[in-house]
PDB file of N, CA and C in Angstrom:
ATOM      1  N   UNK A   1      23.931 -15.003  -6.009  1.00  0.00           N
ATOM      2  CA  UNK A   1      24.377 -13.833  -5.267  1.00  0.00           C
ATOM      3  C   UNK A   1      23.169 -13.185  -4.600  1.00  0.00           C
ATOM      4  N   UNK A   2      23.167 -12.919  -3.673  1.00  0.00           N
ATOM      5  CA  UNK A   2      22.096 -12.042  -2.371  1.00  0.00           C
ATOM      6  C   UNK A   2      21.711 -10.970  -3.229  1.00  0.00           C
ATOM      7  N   UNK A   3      22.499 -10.502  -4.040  1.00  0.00           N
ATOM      8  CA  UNK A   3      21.957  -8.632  -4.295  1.00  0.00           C
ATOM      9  C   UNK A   3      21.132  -8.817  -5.217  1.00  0.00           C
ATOM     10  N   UNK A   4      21.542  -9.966  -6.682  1.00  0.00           N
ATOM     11  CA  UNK A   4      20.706 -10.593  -7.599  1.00  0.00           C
ATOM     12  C   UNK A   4      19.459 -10.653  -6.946  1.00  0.00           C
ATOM     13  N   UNK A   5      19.305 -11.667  -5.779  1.00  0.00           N
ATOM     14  CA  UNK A   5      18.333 -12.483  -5.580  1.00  0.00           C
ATOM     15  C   UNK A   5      17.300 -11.371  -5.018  1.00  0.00           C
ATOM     16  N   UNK A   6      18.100 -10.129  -4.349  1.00  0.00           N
ATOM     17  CA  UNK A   6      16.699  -9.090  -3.765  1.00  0.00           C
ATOM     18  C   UNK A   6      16.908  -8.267  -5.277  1.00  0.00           C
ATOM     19  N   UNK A   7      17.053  -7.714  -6.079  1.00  0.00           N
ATOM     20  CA  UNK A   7      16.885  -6.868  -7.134  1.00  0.00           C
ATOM     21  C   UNK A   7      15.648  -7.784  -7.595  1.00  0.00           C
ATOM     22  N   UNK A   8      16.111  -9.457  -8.226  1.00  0.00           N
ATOM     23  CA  UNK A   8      14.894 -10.231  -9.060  1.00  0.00           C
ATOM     24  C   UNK A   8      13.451  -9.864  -7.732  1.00  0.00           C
ATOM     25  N   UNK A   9      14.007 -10.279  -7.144  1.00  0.00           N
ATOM     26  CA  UNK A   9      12.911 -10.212  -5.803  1.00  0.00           C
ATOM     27  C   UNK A   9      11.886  -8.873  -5.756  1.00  0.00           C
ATOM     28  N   UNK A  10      12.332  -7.881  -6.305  1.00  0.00           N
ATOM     29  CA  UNK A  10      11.915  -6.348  -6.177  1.00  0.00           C
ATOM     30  C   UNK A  10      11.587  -5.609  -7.186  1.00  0.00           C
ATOM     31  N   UNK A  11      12.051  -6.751  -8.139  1.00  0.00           N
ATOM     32  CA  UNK A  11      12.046  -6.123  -9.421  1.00  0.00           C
ATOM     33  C   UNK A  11      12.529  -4.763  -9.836  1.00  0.00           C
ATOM     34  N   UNK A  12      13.726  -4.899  -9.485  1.00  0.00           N
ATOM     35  CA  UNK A  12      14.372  -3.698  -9.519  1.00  0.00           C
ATOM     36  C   UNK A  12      15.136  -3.500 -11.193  1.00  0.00           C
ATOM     37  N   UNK A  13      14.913  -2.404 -11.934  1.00  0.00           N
ATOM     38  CA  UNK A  13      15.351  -2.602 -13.402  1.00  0.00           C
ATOM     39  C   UNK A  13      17.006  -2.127 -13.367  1.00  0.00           C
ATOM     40  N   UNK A  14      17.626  -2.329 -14.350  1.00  0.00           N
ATOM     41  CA  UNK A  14      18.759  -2.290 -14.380  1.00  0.00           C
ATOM     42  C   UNK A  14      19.196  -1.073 -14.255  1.00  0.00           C
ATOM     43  N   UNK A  15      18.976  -0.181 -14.703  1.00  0.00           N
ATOM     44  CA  UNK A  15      19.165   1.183 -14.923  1.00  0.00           C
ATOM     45  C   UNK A  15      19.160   1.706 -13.134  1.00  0.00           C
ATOM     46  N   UNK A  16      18.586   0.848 -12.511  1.00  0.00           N
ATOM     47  CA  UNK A  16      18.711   1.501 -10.806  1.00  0.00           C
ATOM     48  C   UNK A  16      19.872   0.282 -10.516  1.00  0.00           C
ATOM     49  N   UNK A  17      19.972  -0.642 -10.750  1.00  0.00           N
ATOM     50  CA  UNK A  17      20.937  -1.589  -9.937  1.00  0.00           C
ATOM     51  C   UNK A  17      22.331  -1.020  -9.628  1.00  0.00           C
ATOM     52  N   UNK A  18      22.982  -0.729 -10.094  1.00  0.00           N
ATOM     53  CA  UNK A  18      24.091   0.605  -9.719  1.00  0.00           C
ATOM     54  C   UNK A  18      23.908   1.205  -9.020  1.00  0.00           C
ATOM     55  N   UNK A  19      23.205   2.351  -8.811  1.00  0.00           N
ATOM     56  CA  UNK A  19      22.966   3.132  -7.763  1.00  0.00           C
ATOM     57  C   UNK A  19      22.334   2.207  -6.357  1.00  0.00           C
ATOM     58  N   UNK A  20      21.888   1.567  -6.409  1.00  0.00           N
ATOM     59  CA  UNK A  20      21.365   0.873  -5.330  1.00  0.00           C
ATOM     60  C   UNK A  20      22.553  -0.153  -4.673  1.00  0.00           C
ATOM     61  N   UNK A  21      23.339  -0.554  -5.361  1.00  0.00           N
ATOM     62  CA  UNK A  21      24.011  -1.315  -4.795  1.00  0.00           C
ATOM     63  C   UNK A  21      25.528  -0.889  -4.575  1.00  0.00           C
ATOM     64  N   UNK A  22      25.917  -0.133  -4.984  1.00  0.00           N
ATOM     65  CA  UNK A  22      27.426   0.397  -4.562  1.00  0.00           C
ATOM     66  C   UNK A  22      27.711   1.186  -3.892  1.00  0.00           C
ATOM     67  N   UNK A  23      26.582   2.162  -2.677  1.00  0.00           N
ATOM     68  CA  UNK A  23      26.623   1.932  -1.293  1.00  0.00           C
ATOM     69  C   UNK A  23      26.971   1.056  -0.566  1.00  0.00           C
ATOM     70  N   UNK A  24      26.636  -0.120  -0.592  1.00  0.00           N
ATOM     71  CA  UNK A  24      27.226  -1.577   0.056  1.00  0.00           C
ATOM     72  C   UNK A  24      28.422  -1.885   0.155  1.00  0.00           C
ATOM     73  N   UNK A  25      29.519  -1.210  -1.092  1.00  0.00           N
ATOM     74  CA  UNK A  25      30.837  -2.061  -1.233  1.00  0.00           C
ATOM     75  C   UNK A  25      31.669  -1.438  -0.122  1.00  0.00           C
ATOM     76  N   UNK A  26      32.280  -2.244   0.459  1.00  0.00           N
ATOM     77  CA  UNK A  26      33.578  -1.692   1.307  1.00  0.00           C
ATOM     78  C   UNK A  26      34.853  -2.607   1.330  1.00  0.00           C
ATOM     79  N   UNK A  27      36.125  -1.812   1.520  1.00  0.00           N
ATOM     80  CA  UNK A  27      36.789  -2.406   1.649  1.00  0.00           C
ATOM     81  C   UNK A  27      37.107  -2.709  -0.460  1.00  0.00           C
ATOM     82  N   UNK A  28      38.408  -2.959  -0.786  1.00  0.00           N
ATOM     83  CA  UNK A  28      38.751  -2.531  -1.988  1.00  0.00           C
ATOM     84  C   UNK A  28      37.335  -2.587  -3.170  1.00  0.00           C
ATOM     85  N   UNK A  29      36.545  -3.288  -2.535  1.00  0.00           N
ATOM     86  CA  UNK A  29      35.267  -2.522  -3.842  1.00  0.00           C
ATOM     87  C   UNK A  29      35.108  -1.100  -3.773  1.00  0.00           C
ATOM     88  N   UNK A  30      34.851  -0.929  -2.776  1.00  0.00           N
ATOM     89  CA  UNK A  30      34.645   0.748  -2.511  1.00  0.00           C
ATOM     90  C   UNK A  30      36.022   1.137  -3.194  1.00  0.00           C
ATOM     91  N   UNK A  31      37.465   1.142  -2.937  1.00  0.00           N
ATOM     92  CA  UNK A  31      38.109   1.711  -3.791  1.00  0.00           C
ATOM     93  C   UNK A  31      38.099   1.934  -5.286  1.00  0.00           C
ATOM     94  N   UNK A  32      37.678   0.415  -5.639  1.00  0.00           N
ATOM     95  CA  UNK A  32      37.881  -0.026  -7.184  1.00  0.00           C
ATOM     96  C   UNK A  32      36.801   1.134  -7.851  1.00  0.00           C
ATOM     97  N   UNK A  33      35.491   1.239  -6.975  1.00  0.00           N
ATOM     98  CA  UNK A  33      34.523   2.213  -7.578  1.00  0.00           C
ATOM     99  C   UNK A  33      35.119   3.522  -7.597  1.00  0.00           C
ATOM    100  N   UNK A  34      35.736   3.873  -6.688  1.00  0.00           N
ATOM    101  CA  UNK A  34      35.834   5.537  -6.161  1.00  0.00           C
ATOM    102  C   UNK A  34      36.894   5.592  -7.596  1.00  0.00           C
ATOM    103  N   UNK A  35      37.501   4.655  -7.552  1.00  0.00           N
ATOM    104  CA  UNK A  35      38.547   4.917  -9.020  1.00  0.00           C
ATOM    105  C   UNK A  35      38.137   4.705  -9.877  1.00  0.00           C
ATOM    106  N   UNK A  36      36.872   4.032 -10.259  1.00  0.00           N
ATOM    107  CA  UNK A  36      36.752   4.025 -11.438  1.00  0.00           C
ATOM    108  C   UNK A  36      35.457   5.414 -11.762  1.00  0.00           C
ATOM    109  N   UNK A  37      34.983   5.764 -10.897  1.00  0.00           N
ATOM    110  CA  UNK A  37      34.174   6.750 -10.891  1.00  0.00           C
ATOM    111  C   UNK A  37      35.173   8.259 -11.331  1.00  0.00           C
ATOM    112  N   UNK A  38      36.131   8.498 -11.032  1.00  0.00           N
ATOM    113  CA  UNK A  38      36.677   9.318 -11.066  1.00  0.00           C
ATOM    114  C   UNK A  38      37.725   9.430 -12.462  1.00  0.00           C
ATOM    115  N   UNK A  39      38.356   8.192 -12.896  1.00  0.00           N
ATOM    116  CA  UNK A  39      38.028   7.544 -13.842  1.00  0.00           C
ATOM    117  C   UNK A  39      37.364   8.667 -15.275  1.00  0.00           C
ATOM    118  N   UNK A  40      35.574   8.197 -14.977  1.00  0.00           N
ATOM    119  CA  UNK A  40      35.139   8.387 -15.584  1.00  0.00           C
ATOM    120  C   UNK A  40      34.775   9.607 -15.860  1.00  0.00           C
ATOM    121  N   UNK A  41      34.709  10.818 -14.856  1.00  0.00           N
ATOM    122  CA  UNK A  41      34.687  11.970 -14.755  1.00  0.00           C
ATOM    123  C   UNK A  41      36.110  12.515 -15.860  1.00  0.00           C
ATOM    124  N   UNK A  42      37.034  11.924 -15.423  1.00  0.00           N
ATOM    125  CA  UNK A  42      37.877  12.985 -16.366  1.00  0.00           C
ATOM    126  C   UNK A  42      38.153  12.315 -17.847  1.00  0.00           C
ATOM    127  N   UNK A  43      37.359  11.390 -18.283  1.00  0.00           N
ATOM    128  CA  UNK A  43      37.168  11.016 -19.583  1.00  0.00           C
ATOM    129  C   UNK A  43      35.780  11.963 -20.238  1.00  0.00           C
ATOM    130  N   UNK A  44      34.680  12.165 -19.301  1.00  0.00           N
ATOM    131  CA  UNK A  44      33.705  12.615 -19.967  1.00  0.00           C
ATOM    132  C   UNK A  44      33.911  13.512 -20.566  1.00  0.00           C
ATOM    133  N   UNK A  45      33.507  14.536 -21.505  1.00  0.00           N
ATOM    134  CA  UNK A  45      33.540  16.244 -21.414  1.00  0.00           C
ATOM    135  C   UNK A  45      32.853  17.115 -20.301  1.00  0.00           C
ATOM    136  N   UNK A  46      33.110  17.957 -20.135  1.00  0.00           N
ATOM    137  CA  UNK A  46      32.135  18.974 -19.234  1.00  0.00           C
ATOM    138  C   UNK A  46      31.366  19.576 -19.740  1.00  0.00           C
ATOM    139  N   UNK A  47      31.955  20.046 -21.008  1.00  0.00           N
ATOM    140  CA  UNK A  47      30.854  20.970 -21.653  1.00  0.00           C
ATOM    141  C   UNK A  47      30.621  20.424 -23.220  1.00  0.00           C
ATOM    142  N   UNK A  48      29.569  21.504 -23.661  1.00  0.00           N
ATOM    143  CA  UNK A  48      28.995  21.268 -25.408  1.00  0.00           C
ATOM    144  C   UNK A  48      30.353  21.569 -25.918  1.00  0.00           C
ATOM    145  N   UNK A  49      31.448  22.051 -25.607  1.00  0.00           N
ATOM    146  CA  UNK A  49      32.187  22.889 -26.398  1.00  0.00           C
ATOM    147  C   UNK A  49      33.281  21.515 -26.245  1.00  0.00           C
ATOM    148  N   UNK A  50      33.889  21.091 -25.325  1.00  0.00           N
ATOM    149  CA  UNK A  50      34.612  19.973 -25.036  1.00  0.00           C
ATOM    150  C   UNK A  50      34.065  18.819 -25.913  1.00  0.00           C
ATOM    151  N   UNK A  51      32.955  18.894 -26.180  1.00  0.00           N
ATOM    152  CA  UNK A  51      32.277  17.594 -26.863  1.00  0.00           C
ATOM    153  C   UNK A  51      32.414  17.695 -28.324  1.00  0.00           C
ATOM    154  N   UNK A  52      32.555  18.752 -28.595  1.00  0.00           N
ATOM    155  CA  UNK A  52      32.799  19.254 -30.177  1.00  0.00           C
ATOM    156  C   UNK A  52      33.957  18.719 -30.735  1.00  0.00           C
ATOM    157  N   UNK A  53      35.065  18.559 -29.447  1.00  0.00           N
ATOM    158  CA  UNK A  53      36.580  18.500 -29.973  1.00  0.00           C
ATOM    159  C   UNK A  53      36.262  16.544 -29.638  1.00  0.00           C
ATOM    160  N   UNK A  54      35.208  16.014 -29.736  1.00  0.00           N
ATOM    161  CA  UNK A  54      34.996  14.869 -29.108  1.00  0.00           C
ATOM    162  C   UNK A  54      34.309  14.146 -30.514  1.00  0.00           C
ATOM    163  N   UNK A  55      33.226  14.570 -30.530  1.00  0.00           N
ATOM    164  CA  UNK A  55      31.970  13.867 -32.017  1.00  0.00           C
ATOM    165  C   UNK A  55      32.131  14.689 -32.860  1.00  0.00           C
ATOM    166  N   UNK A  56      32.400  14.452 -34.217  1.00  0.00           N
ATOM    167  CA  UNK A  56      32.744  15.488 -35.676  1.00  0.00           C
ATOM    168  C   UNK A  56      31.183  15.940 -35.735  1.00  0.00           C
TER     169      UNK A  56
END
């Protein structure tokens, strides 16, 4: 895959490969992200207090 081959190429660490590359997607990647991003927002907590009712 091209994106592999410039990340190894750049040495780009994992922890950036996400952000760097899902600008690029269009067309149902871009959806699949926008949903799963959003997704993930209303699973997280927002706050310390939300997180309480989350980790004993």
């Amino acid at each position: 895959m091209k994106v592999e081959q410039l990340f190894s190429c750049h040495g780009v660490s994992d922890d950036r490969k996400v952000s760097l590359a899902t600008p690029s997607f269009q067309g149902h990647a871009m959806y699949w992200w926008t949903s799963l991003e959003k997704e993930r927002k209303t699973m997280i907590p927002q706050s310390n207090i939300g997180m309480s009712s989350v980790v004993p």
